[in-house]
Protein backbone atom coordinates (compact mmCIF):
# COMPACT_ATOMS: atom_id res chain seq x y z
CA UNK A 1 164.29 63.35 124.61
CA UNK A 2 165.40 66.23 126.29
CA UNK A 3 168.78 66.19 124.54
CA UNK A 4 167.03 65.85 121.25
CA UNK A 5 164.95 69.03 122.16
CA UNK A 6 168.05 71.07 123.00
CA UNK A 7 169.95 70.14 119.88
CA UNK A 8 166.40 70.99 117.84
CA UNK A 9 166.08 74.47 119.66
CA UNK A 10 170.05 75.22 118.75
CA UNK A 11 169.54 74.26 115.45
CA UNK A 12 169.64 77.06 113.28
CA UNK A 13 165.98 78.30 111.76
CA UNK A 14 165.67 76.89 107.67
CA UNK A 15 165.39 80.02 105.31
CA UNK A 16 162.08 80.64 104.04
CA UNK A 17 161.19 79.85 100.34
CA UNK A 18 160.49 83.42 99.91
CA UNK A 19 164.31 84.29 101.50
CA UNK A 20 165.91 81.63 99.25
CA UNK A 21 164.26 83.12 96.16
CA UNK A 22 165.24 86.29 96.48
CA UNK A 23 168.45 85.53 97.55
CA UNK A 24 168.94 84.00 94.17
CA UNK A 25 167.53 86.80 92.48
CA UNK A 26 170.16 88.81 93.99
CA UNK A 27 172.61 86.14 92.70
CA UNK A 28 170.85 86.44 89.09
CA UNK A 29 171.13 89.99 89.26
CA UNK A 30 174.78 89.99 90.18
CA UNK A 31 176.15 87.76 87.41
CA UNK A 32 174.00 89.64 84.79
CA UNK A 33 175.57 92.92 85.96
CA UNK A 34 179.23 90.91 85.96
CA UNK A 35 178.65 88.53 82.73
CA UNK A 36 179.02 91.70 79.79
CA UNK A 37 182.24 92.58 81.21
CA UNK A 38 183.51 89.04 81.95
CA UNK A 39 182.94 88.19 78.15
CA UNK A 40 185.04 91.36 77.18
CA UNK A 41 187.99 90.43 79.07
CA UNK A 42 187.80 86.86 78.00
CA UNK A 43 186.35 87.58 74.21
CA UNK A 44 188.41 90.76 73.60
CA UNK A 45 191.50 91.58 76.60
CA UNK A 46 192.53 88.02 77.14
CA UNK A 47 193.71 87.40 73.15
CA UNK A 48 195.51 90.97 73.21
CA UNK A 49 197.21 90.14 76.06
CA UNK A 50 198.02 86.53 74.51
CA UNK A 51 199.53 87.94 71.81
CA UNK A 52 201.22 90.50 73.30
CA UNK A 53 203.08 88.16 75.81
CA UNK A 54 203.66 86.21 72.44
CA UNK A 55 205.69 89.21 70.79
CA UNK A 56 207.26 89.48 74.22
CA UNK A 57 209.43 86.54 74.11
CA UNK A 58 209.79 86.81 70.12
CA UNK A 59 211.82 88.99 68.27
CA UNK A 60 209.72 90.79 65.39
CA UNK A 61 209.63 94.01 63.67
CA UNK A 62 207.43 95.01 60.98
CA UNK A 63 210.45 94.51 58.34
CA UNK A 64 210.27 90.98 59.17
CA UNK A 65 207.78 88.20 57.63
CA UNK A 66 204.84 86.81 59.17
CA UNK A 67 204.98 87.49 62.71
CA UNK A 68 204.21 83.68 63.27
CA UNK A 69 207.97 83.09 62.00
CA UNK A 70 209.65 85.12 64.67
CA UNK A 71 212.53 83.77 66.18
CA UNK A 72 212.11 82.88 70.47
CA UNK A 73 213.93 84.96 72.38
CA UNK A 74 213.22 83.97 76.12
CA UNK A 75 213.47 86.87 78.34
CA UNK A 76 216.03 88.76 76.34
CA UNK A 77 213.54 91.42 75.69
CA UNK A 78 212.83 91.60 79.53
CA UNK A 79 216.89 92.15 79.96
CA UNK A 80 217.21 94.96 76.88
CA UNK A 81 214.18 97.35 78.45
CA UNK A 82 215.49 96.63 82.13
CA UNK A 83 218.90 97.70 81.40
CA UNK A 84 217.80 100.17 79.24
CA UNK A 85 219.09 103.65 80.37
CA UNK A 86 215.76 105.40 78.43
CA UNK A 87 213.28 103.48 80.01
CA UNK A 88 214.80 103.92 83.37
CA UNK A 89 214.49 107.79 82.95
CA UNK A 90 211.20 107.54 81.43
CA UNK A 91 209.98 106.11 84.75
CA UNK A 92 211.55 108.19 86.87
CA UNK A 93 209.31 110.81 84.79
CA UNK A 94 206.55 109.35 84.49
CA UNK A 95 206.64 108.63 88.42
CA UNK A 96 207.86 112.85 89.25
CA UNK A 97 204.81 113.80 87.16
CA UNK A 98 202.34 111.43 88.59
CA UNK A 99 203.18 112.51 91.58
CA UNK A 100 203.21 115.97 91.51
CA UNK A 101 199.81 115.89 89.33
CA UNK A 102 198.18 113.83 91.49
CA UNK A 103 198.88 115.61 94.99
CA UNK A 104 198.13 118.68 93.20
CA UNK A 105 194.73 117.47 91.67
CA UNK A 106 194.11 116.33 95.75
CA UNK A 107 195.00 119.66 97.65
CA UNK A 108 192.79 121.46 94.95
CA UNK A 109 190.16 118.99 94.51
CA UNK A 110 189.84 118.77 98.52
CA UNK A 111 189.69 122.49 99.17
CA UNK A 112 186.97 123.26 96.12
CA UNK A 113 184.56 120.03 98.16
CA UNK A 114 185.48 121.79 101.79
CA UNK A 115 184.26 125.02 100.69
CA UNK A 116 181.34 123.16 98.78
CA UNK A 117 180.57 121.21 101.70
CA UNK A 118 177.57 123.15 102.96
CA UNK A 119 174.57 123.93 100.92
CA UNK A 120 173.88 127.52 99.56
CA UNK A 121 172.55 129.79 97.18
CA UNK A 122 173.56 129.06 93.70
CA UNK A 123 175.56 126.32 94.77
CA UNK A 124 174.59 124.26 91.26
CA UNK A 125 176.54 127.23 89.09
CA UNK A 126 179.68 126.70 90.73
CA UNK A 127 179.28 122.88 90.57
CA UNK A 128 179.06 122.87 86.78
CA UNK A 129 182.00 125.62 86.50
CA UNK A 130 184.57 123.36 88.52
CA UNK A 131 183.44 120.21 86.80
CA UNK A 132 184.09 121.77 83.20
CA UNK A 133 188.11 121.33 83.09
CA UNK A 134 186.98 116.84 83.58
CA UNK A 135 184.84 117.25 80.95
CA UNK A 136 187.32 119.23 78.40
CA UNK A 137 188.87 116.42 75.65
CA UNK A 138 192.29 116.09 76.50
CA UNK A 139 193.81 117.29 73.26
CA UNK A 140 191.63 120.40 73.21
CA UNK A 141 193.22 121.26 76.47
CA UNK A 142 196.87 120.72 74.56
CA UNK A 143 196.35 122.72 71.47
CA UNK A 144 194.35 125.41 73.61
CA UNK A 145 197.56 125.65 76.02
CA UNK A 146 199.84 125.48 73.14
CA UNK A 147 198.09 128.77 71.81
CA UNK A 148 198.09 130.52 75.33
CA UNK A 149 201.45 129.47 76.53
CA UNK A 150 203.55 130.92 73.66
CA UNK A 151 206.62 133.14 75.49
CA UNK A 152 204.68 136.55 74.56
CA UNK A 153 201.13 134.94 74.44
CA UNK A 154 198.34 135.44 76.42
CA UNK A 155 199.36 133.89 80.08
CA UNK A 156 202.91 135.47 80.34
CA UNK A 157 200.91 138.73 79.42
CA UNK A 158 198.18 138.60 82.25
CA UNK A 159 201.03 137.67 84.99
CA UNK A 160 202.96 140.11 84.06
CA UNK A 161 200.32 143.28 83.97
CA UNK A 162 199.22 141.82 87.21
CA UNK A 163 202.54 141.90 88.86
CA UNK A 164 204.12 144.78 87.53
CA UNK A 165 207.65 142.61 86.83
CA UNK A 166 208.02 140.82 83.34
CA UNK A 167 207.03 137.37 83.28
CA UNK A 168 208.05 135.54 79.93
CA UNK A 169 209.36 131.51 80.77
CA UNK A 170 209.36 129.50 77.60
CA UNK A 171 206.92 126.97 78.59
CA UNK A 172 206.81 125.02 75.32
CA UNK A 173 210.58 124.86 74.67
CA UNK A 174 212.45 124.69 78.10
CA UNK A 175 213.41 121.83 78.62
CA UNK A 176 213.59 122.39 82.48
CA UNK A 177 209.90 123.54 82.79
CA UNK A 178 208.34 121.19 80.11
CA UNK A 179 207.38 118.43 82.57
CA UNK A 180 205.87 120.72 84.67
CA UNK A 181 204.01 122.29 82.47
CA UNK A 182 202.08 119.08 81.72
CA UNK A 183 202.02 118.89 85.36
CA UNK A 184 199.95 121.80 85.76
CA UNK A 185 197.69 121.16 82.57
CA UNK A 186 196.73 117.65 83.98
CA UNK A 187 195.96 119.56 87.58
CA UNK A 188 193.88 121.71 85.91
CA UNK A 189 192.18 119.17 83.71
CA UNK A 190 191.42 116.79 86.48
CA UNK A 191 191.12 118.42 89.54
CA UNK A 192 187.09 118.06 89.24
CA UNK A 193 187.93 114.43 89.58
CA UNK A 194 189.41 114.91 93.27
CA UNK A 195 186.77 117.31 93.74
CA UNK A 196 184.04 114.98 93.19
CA UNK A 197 185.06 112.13 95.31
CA UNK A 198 186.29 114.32 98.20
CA UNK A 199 182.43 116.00 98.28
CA UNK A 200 181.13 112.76 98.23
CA UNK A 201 183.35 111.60 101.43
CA UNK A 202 182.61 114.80 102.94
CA UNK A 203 179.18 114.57 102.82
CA UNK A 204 179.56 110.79 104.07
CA UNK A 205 181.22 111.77 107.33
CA UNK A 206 178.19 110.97 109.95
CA UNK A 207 177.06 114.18 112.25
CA UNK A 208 177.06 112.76 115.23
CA UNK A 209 181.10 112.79 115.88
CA UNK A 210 180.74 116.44 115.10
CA UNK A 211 178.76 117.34 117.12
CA UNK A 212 179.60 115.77 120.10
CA UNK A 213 183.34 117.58 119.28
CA UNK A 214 181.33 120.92 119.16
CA UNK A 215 179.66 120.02 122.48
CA UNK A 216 182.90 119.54 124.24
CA UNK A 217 184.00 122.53 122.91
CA UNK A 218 186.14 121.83 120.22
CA UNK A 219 187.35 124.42 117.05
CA UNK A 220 186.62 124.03 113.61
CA UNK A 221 190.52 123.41 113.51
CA UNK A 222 190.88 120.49 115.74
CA UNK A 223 187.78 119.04 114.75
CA UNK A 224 188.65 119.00 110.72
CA UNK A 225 192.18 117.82 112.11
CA UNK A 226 191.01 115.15 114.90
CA UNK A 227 187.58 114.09 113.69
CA UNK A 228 186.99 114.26 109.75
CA UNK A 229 189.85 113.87 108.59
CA UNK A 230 190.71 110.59 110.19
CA UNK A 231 187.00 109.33 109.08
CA UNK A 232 188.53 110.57 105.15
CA UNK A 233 191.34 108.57 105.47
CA UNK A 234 189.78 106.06 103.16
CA UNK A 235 188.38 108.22 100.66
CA UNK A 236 191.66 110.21 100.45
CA UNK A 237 193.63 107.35 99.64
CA UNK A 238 191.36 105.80 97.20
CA UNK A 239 191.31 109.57 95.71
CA UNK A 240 195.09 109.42 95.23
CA UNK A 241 195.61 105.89 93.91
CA UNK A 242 193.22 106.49 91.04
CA UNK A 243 194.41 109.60 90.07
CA UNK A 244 197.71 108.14 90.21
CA UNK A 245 196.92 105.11 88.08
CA UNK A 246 195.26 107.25 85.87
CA UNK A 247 198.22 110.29 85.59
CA UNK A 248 200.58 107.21 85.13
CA UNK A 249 198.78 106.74 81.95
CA UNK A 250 198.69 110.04 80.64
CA UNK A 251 199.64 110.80 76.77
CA UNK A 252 197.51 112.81 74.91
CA UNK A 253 198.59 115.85 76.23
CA UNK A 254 202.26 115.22 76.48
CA UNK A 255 202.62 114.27 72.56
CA UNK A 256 200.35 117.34 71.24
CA UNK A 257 202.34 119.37 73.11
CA UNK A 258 205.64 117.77 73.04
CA UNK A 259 206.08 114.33 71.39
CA UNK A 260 208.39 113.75 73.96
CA UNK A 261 210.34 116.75 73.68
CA UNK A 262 212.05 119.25 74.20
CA UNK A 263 214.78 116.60 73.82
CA UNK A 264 213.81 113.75 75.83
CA UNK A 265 212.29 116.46 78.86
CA UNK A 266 208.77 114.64 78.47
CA UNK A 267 209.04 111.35 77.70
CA UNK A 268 207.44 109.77 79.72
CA UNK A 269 206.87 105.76 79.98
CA UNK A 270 203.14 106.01 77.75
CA UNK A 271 205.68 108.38 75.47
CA UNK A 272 207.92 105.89 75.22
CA UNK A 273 206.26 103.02 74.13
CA UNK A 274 204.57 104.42 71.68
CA UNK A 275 207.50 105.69 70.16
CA UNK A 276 209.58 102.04 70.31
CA UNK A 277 206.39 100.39 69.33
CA UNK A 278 204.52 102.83 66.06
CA UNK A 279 207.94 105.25 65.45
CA UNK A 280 210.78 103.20 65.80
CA UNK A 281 208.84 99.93 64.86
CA UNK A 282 210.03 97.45 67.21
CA UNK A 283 207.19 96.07 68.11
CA UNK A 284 208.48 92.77 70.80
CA UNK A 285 210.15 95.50 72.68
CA UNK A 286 207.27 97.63 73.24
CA UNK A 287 205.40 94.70 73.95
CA UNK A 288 207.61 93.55 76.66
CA UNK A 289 207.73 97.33 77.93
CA UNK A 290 203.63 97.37 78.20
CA UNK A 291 204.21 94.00 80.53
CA UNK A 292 206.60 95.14 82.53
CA UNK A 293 204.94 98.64 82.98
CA UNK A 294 201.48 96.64 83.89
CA UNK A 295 202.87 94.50 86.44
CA UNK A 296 204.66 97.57 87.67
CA UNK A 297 200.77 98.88 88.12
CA UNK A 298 199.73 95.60 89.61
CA UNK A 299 201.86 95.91 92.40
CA UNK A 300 200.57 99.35 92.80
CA UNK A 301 197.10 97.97 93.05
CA UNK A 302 197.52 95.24 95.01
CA UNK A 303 199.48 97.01 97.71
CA UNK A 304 196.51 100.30 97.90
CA UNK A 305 194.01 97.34 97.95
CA UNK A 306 196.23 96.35 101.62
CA UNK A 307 196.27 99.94 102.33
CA UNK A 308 192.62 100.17 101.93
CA UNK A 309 191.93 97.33 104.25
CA UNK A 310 194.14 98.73 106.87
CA UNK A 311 192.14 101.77 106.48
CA UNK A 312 188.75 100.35 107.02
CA UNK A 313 190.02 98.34 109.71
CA UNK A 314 191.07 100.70 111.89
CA UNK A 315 187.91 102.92 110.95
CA UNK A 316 185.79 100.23 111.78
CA UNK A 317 187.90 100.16 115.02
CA UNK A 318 187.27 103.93 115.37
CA UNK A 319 183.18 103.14 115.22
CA UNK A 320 183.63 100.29 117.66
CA UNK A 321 185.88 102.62 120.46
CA UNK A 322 183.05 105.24 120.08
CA UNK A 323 180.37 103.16 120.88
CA UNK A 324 181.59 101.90 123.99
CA UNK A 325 180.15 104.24 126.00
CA UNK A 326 177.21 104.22 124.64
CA UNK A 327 176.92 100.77 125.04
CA UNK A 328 177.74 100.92 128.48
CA UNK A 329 175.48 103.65 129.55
């Protein structure tokens, strides 16, 4: 009996009908929020990708009859873009200006949200003003640079009244500068982006660290260095992978401005494949190119998703460490 009473007093408590119910409301809720986009990918992505992993491992080119007839080629394709000299140096550029865009669109981004940080008077004009660029269509932004970036247009003009020494680079037809001169439209265009999420970690970062730093006498300097920053460490990194993933992708800028050129100073991997796919016409090559390129970006994923975990984990640590004394006390 008083073994039975011990086992009934361990057992754990039945949910409530109320709890269950909600709980699968909750359940409802999530698969009707889950169910549009699961039908898209299997109703609309899924047979795209079917095919396209179809004209992968057959040879066809529009010049050729139904695409049904193509002959199998195995992996061949896979072979000719990996040894393929052009695609090589595409990724290279494609990985320089992701890069370079993306840590630019972060330092920016991160300084406009630490000056934003704290409230004040007409705080909402500037918000609007450094959102603008994100909300510009990307080819507007490439015919509007292509008018101001001419050798003796507008740009080289201002720079050079304002520092008194000519200032005329050809920023449309070096080949040298031409990357980098997407570089710094892209910055511009999508530095609001950075700028968003970094306000939003910023004002996430709890007070009380803060000011227990202040207590003990700590400057701005060490605490921006010792506290927030190490409590952004998530944010920042999910800041740069999406911007990466999403500079990686870039093209409507680079072909208004360049289709690749001058020479091959711009082609990039979206460049590319457009090119080998809609210009050149070979279509099982640029559909093995997309595959490799999106596994490339899988890999990418996957391994911030680790990063991310590490992240939390050791912020979560963090938390735990700086309740310890509290505990105690």
């Amino acid at each position: 009996m008083a073994v039975a009473a011990l086992s009934a007093a361990e057992a754990p408590p039945q949910a409530s009908p109320r709890a269950i119910s909600r709980q699968r409301a909750i359940r409802r809720f999530k698969l009707s929020l889950l169910a549009p986009l699961i039908a898209l990918f299997a109703f609309l992505l899924v047979p795209v990708l079917l095919l396209q992993l179809y004209f992968s491992f057959h040879q066809w080119t529009v010049y050729l009859s139904s695409w049904w007839d193509a002959d199998y080629v195995g992996i061949d394709l896979f072979k000719e873009v990996l040894t393929d000299p052009r695609f090589g140096w595409a990724t290279l550029r494609s990985l320089a200006f992701a890069t370079s865009s993306t840590l630019g669109c972060f330092v920016f981004g991160f300084m406009l949200a630490y000056l934003m940080k704290r409230p004040f008077r007409g705080q909402a004009i500037y918000y609007i003003i450094f959102i603008l660029p994100m909300l510009t269509v990307p080819v507007v932004v490439a015919y509007t640079a292509e008018m101001m970036l001419y050798q003796s247009g507008p740009i080289n003009d201002v720079i050079t009244r304002l520092s008194g020494f000519e200032f005329k680079p050809s920023w449309l037809s070096n080949p040298n500068i031409a990357l980098m001169t997407v570089s710094l439209l892209e910055i511009w265009n999508w530095t609001p982006f950075s700028f968003i999420i970094m306000l939003a970690g910023l004002s996430a970062i709890p007070k009380e660290p803060v000011e227990a730093a202040e207590i003990l006498g700590a400057s701005k300097w060490r605490i921006f260095w010792e506290v927030e920053l190490p409590l952004l460490r998530p944010v920042i990194l999910l800041a740069l992978v999406l911007r990466f993933l999403e500079a990686m992708a870039e093209f409507p800028k680079t072909w208004a401005l360049f289709q690749g050129g001058p020479g091959s100073a711009t082609e990039t991997l979206p460049v590319y494949i457009f090119m080998t796919t809609w210009q050149y016409f070979q279509i099982s090559k640029g559909a093995a190119m997309s595959y490799i390129v999106m596994l490339m970006m899988v890999v990418i994923v996957l391994l911030a998703i680790q990063l991310l975990r590490r992240e939390k984990r050791s912020l979560d640590k963090m938390y735990e460490q700086s309740d310890e004394p509290i505990a105690g006390a």
